[in-house]
PDB file of N, CA and C in Angstrom:
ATOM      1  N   UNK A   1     -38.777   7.493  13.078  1.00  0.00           N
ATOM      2  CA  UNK A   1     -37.532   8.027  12.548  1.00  0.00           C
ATOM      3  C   UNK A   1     -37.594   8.062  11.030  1.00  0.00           C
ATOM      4  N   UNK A   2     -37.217   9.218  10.598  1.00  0.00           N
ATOM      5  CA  UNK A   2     -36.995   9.247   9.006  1.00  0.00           C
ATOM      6  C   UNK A   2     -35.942   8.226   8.550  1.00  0.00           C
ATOM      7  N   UNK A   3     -35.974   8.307   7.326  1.00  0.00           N
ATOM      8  CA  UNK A   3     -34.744   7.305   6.674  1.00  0.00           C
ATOM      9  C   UNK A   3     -32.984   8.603   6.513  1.00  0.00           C
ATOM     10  N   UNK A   4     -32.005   8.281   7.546  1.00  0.00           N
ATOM     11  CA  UNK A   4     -31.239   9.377   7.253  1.00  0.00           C
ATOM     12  C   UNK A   4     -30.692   9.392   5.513  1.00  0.00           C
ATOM     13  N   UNK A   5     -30.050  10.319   5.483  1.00  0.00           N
ATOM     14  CA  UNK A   5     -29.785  10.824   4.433  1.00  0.00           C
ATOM     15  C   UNK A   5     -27.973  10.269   4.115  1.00  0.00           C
ATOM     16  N   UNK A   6     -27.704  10.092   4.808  1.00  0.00           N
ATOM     17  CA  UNK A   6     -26.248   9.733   5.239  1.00  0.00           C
ATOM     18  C   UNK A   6     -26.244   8.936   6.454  1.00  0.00           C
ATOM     19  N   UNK A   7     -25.522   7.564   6.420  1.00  0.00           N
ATOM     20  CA  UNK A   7     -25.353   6.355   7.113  1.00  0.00           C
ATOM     21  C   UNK A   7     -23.816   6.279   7.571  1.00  0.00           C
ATOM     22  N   UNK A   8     -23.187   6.628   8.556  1.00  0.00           N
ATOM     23  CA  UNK A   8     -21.758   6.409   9.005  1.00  0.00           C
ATOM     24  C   UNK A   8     -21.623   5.203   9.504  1.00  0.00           C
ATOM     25  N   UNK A   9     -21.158   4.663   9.195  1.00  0.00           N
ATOM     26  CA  UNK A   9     -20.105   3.343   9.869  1.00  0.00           C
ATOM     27  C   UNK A   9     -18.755   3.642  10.615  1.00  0.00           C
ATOM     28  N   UNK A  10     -18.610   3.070  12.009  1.00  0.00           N
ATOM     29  CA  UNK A  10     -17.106   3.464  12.422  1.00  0.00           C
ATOM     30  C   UNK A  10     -17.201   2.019  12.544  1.00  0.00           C
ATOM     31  N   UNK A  11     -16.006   1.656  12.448  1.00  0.00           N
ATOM     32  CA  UNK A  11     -14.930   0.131  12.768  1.00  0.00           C
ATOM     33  C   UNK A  11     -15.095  -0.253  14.381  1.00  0.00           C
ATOM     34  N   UNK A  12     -15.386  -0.887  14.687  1.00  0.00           N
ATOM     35  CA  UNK A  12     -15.078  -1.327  16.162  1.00  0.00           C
ATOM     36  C   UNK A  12     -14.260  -1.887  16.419  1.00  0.00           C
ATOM     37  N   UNK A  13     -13.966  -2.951  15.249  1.00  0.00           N
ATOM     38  CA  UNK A  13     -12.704  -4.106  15.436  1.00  0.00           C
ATOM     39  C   UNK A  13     -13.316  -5.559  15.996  1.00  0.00           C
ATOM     40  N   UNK A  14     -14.624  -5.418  16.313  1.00  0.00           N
ATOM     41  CA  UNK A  14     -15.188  -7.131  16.518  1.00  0.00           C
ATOM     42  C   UNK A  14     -14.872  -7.858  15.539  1.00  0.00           C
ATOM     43  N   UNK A  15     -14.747  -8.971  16.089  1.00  0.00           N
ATOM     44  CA  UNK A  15     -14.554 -10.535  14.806  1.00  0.00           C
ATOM     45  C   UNK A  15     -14.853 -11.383  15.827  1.00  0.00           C
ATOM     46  N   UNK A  16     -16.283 -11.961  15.579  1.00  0.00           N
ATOM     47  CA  UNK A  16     -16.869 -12.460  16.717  1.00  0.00           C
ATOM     48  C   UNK A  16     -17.303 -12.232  17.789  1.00  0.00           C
ATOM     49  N   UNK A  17     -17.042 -12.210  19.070  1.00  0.00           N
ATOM     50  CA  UNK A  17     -17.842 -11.395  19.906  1.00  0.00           C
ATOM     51  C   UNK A  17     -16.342 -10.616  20.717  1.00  0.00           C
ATOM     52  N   UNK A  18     -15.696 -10.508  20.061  1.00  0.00           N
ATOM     53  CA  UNK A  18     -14.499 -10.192  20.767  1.00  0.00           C
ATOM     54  C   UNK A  18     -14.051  -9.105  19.988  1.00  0.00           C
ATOM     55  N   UNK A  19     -13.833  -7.674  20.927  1.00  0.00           N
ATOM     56  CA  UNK A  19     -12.830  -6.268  19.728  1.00  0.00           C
ATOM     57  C   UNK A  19     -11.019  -6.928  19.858  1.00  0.00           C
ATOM     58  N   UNK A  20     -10.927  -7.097  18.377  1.00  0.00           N
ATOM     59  CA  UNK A  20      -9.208  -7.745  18.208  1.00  0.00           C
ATOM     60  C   UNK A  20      -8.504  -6.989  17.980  1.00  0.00           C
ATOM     61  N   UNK A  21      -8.951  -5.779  16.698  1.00  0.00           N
ATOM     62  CA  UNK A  21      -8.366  -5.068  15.566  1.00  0.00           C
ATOM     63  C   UNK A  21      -8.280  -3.987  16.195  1.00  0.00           C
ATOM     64  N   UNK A  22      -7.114  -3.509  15.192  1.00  0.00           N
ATOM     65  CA  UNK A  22      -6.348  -1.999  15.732  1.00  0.00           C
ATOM     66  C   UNK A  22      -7.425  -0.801  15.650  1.00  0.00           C
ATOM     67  N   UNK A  23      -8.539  -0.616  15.358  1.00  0.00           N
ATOM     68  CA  UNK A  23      -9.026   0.291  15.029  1.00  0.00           C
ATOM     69  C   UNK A  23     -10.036   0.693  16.442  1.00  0.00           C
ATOM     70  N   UNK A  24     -10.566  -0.491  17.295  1.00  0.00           N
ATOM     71  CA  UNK A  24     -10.547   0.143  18.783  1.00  0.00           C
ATOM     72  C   UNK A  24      -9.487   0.428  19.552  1.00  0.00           C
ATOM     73  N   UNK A  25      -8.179  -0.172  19.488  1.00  0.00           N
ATOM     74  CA  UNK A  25      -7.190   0.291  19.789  1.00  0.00           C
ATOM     75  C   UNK A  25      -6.669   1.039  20.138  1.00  0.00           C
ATOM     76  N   UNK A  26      -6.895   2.195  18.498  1.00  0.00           N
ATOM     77  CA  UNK A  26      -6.531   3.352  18.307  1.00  0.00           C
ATOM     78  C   UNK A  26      -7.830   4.110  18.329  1.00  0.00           C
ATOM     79  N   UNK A  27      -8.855   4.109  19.438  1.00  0.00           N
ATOM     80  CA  UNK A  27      -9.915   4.782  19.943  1.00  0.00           C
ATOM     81  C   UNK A  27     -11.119   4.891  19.059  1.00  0.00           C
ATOM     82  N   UNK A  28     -11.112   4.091  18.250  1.00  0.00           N
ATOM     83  CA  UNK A  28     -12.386   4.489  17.245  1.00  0.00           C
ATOM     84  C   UNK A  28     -13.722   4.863  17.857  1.00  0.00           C
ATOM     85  N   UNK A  29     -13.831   3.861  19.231  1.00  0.00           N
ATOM     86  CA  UNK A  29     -15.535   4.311  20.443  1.00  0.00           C
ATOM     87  C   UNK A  29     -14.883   4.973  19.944  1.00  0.00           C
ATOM     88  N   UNK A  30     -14.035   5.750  20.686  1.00  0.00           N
ATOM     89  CA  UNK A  30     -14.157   7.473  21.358  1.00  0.00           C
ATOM     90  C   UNK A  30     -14.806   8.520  20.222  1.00  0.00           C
ATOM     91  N   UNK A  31     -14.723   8.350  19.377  1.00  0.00           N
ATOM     92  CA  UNK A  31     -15.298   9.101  17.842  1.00  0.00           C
ATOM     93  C   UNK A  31     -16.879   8.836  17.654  1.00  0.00           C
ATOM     94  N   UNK A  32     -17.062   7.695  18.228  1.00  0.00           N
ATOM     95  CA  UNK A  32     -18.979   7.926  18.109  1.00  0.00           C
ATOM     96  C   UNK A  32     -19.720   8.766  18.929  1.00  0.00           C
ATOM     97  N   UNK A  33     -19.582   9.507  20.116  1.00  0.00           N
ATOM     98  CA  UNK A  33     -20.390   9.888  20.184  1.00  0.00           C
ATOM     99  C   UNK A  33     -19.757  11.353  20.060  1.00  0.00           C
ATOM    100  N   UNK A  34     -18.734  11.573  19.545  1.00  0.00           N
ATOM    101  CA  UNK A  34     -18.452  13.236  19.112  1.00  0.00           C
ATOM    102  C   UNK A  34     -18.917  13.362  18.202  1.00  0.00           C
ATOM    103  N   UNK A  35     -19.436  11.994  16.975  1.00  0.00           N
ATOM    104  CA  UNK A  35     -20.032  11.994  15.756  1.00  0.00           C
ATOM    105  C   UNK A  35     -21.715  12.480  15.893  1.00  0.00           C
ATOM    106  N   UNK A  36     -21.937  11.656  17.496  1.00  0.00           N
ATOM    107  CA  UNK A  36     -23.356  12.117  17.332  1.00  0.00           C
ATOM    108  C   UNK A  36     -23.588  13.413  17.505  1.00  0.00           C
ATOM    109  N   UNK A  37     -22.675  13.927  18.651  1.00  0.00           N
ATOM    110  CA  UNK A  37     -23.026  15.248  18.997  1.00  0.00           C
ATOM    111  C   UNK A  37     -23.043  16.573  17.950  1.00  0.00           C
ATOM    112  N   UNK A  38     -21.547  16.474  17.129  1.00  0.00           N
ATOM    113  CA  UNK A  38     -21.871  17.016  15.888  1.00  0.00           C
ATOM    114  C   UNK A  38     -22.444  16.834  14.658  1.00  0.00           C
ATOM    115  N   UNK A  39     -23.272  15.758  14.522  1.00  0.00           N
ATOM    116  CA  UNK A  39     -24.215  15.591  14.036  1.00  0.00           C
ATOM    117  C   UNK A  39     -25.604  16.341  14.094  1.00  0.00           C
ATOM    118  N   UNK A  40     -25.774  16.598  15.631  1.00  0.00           N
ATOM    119  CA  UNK A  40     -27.026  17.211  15.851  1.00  0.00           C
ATOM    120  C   UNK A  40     -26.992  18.556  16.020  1.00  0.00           C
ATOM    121  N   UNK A  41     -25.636  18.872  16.490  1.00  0.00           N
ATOM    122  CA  UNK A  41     -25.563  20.381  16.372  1.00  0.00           C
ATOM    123  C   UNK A  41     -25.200  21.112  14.910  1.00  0.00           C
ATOM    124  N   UNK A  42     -24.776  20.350  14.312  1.00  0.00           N
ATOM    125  CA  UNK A  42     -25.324  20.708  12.366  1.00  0.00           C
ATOM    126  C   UNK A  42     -25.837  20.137  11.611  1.00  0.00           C
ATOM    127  N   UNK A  43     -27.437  19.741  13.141  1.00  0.00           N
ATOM    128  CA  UNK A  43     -28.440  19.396  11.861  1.00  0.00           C
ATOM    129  C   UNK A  43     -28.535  18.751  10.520  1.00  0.00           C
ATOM    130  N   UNK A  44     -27.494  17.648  10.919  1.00  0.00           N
ATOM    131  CA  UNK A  44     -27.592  16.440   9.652  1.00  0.00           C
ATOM    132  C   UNK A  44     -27.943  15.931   9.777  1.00  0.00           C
ATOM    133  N   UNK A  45     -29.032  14.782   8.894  1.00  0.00           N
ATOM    134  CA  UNK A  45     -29.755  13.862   8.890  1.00  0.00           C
ATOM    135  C   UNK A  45     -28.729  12.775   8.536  1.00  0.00           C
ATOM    136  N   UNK A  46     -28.403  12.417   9.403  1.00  0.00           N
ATOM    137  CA  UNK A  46     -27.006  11.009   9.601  1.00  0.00           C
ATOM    138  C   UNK A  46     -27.925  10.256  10.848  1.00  0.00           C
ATOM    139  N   UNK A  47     -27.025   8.939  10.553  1.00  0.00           N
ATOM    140  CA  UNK A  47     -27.301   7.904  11.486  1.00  0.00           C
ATOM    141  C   UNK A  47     -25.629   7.474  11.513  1.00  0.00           C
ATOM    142  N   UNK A  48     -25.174   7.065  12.664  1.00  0.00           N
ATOM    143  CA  UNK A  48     -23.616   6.587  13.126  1.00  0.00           C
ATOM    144  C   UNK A  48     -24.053   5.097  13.654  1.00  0.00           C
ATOM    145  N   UNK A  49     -23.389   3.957  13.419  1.00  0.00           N
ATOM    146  CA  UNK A  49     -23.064   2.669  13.435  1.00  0.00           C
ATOM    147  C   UNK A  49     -21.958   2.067  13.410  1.00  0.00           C
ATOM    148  N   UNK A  50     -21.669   1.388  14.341  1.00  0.00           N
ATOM    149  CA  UNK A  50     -20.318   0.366  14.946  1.00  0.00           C
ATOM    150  C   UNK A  50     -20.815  -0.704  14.486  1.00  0.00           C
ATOM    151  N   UNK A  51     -19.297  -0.907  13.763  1.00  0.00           N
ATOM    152  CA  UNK A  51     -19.416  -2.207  12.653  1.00  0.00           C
ATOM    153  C   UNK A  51     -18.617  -3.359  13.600  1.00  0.00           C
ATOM    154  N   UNK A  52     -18.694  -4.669  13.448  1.00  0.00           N
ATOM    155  CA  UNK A  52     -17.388  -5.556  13.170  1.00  0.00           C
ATOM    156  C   UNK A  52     -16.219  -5.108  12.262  1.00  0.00           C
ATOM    157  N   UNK A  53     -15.018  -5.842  12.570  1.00  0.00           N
ATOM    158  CA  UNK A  53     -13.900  -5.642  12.359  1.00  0.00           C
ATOM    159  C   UNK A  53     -13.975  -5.189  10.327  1.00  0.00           C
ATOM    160  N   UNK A  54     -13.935  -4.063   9.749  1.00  0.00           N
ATOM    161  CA  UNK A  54     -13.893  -4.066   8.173  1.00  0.00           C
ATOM    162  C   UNK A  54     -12.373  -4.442   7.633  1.00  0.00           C
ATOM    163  N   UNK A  55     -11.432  -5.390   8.260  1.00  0.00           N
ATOM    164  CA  UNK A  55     -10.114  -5.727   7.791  1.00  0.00           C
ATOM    165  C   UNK A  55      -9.504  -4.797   7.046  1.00  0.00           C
ATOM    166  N   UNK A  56      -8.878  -3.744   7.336  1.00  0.00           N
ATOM    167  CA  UNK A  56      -8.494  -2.667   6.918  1.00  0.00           C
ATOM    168  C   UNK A  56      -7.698  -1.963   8.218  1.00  0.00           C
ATOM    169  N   UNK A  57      -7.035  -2.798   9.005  1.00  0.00           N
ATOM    170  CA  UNK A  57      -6.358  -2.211  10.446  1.00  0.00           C
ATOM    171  C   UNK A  57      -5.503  -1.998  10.316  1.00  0.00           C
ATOM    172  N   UNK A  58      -4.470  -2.226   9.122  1.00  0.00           N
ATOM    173  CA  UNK A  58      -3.458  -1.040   9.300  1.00  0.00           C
ATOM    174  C   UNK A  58      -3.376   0.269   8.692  1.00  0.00           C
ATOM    175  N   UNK A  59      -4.768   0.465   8.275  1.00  0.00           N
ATOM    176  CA  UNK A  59      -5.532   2.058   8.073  1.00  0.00           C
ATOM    177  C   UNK A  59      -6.406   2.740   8.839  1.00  0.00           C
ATOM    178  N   UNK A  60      -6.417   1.986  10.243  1.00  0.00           N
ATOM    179  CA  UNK A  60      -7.806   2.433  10.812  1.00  0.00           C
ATOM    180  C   UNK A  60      -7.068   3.608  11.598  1.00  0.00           C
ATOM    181  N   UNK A  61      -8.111   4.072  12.140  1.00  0.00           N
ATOM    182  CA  UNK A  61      -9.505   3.738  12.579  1.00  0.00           C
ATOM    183  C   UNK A  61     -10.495   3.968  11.306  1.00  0.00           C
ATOM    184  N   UNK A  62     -11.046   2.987  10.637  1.00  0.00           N
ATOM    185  CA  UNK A  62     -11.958   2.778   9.206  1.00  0.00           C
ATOM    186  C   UNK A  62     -13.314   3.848   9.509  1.00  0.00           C
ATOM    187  N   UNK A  63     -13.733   4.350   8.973  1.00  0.00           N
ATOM    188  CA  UNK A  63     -14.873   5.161   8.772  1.00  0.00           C
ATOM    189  C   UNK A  63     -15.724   4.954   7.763  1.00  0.00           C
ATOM    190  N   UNK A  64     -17.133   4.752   7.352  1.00  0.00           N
ATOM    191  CA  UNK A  64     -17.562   4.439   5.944  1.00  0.00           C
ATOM    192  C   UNK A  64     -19.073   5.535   5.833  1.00  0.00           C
ATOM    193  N   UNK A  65     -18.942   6.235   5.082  1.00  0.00           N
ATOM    194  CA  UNK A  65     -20.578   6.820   4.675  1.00  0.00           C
ATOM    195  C   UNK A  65     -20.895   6.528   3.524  1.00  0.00           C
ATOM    196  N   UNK A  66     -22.210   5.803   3.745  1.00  0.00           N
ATOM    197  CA  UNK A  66     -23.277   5.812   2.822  1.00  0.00           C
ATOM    198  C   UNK A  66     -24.522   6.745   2.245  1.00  0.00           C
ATOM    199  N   UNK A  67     -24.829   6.636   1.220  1.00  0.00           N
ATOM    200  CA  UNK A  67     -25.135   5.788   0.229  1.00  0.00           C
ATOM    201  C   UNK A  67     -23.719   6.425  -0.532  1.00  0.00           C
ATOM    202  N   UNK A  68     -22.737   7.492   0.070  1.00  0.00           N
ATOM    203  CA  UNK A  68     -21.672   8.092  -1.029  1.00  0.00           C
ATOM    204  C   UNK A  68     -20.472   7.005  -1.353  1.00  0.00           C
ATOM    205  N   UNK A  69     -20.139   6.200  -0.739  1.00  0.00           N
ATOM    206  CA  UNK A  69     -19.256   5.252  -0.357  1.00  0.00           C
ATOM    207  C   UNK A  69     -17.776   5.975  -0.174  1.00  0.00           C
ATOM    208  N   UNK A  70     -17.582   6.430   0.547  1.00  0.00           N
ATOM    209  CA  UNK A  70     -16.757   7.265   1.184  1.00  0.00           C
ATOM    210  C   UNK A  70     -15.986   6.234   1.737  1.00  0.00           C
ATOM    211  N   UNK A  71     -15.095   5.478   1.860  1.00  0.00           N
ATOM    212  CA  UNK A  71     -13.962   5.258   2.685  1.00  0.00           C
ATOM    213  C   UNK A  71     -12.890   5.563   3.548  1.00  0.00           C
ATOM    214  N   UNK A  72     -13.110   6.260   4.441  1.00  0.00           N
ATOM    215  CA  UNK A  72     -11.788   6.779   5.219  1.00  0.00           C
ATOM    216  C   UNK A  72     -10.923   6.361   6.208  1.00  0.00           C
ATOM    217  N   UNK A  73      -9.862   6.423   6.152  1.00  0.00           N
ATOM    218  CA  UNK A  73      -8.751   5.435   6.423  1.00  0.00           C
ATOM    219  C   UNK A  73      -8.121   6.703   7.753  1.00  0.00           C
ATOM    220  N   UNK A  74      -7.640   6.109   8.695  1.00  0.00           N
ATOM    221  CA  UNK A  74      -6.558   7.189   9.873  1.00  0.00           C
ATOM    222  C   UNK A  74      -7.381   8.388  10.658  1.00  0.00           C
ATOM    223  N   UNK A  75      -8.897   7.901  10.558  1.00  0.00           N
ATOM    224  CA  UNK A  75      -9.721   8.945  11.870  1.00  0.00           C
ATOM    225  C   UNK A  75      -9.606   8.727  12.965  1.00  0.00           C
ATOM    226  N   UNK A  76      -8.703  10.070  13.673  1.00  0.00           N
ATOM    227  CA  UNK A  76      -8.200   9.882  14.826  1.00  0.00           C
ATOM    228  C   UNK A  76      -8.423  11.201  15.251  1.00  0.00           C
ATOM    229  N   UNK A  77      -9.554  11.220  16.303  1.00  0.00           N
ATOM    230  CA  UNK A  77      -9.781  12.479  16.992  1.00  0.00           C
ATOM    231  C   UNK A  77     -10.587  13.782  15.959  1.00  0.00           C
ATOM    232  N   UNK A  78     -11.159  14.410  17.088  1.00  0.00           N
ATOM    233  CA  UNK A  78     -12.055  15.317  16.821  1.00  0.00           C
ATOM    234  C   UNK A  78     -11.782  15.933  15.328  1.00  0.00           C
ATOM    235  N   UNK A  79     -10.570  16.400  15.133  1.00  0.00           N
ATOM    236  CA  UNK A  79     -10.143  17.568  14.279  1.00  0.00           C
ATOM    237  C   UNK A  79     -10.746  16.360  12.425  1.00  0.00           C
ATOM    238  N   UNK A  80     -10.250  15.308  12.638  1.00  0.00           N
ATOM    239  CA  UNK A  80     -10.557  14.298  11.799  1.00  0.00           C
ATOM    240  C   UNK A  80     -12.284  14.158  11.432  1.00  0.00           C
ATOM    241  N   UNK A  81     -12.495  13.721  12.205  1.00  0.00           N
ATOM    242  CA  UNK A  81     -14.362  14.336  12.489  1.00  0.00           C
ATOM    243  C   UNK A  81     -15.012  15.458  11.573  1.00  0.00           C
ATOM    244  N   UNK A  82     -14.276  16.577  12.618  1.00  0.00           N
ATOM    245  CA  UNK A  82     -14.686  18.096  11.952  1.00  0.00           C
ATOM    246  C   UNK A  82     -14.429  17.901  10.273  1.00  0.00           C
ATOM    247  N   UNK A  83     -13.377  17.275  10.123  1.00  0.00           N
ATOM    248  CA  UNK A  83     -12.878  17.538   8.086  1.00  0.00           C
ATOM    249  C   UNK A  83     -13.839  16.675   7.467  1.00  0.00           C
ATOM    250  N   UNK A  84     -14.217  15.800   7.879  1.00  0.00           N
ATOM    251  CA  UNK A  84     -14.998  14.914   7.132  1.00  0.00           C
ATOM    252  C   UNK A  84     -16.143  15.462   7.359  1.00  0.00           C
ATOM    253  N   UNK A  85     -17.094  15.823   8.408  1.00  0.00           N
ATOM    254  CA  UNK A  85     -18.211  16.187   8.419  1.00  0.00           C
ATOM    255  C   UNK A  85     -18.548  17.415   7.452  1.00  0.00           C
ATOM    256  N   UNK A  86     -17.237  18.680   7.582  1.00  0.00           N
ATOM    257  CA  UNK A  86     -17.300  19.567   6.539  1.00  0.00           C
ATOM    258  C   UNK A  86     -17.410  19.263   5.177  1.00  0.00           C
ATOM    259  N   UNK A  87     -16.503  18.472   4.920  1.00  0.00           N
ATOM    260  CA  UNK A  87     -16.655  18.120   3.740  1.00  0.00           C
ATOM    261  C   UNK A  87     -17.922  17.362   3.193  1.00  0.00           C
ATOM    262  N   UNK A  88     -18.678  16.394   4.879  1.00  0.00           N
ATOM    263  CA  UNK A  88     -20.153  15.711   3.592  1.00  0.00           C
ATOM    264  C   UNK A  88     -20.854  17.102   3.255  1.00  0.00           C
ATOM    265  N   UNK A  89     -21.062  18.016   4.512  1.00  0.00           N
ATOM    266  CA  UNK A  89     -21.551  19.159   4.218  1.00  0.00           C
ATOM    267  C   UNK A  89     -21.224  19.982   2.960  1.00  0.00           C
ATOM    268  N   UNK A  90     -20.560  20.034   2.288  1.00  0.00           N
ATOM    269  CA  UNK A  90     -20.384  20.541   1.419  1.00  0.00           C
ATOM    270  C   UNK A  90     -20.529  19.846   0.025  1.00  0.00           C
ATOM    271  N   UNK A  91     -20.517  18.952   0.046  1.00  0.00           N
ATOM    272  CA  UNK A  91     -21.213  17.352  -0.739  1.00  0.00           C
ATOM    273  C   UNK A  91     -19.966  17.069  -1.619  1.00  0.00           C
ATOM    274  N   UNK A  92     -18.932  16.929  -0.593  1.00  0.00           N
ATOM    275  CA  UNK A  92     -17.456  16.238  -1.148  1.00  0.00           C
ATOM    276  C   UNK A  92     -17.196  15.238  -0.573  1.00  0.00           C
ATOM    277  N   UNK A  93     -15.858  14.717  -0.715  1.00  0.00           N
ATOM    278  CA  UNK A  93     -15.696  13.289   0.232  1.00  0.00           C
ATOM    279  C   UNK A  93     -14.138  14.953   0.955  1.00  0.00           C
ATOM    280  N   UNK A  94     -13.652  14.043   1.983  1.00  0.00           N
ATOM    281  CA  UNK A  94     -12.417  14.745   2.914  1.00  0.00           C
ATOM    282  C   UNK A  94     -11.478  14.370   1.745  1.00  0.00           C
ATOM    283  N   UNK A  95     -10.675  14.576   1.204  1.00  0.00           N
ATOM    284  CA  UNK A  95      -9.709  14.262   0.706  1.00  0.00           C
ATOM    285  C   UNK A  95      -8.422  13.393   1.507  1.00  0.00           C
ATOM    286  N   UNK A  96      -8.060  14.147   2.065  1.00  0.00           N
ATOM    287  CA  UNK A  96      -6.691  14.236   3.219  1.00  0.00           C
ATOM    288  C   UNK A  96      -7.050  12.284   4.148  1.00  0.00           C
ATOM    289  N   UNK A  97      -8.397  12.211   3.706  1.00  0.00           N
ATOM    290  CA  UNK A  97      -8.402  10.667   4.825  1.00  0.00           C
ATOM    291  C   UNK A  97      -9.543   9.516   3.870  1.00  0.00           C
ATOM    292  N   UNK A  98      -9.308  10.084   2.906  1.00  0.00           N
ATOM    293  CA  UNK A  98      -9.865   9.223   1.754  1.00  0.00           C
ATOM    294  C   UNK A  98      -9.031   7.544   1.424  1.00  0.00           C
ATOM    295  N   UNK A  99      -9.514   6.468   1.495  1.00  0.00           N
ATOM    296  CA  UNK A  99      -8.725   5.340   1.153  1.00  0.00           C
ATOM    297  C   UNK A  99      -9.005   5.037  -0.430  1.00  0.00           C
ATOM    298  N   UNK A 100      -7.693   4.627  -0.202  1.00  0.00           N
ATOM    299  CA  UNK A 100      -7.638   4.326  -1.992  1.00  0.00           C
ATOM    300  C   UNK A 100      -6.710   4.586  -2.508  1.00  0.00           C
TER     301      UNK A 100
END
């Protein structure tokens, strides 16, 4: 495997071996593997990773790309996905789900 070019983090909500936090809750799985799939169907060199809990649950579902340090706060469902992915594509951060 190459080294990707872009590293996603989604929130799982573990703290210990247990999911606590609102951010599986509010479906964060369900967003990994729509991440992978559109990932490969526009040919980005990304890698997607489920974190432990990033304490940030009453913004989640938390999202993080690297090396840009992108923070995004309230990814919920596909359409959320699509804006952010457009936007790494275009070599911006999403605005609309940016934390901070």
């Amino acid at each position: 495997m190459q080294k990707p070019e872009h590293h996603i983090f989604v929130c799982a909500s573990f703290r210990g071996t247990e999911a606590k936090g609102m951010c599986m809750k509010k479906e964060s799985m369900q967003l990994i593997p729509y991440l992978e799939e559109e990932i490969a169907g526009r040919g980005l060199n990304a890698m997607v990773t489920s974190t432990g809990c990033m304490n940030l649950c009453e913004e989640g579902p938390i999202m993080l790309i690297y090396p840009h340090g992108y923070w995004y706060r309230g990814v919920v469902g596909e359409e959320a996905v699509d804006a952010i992915l457009d936007a790494l594509e275009s070599g911006k951060p999403a605005a609309d789900y940016l934390l901070g």
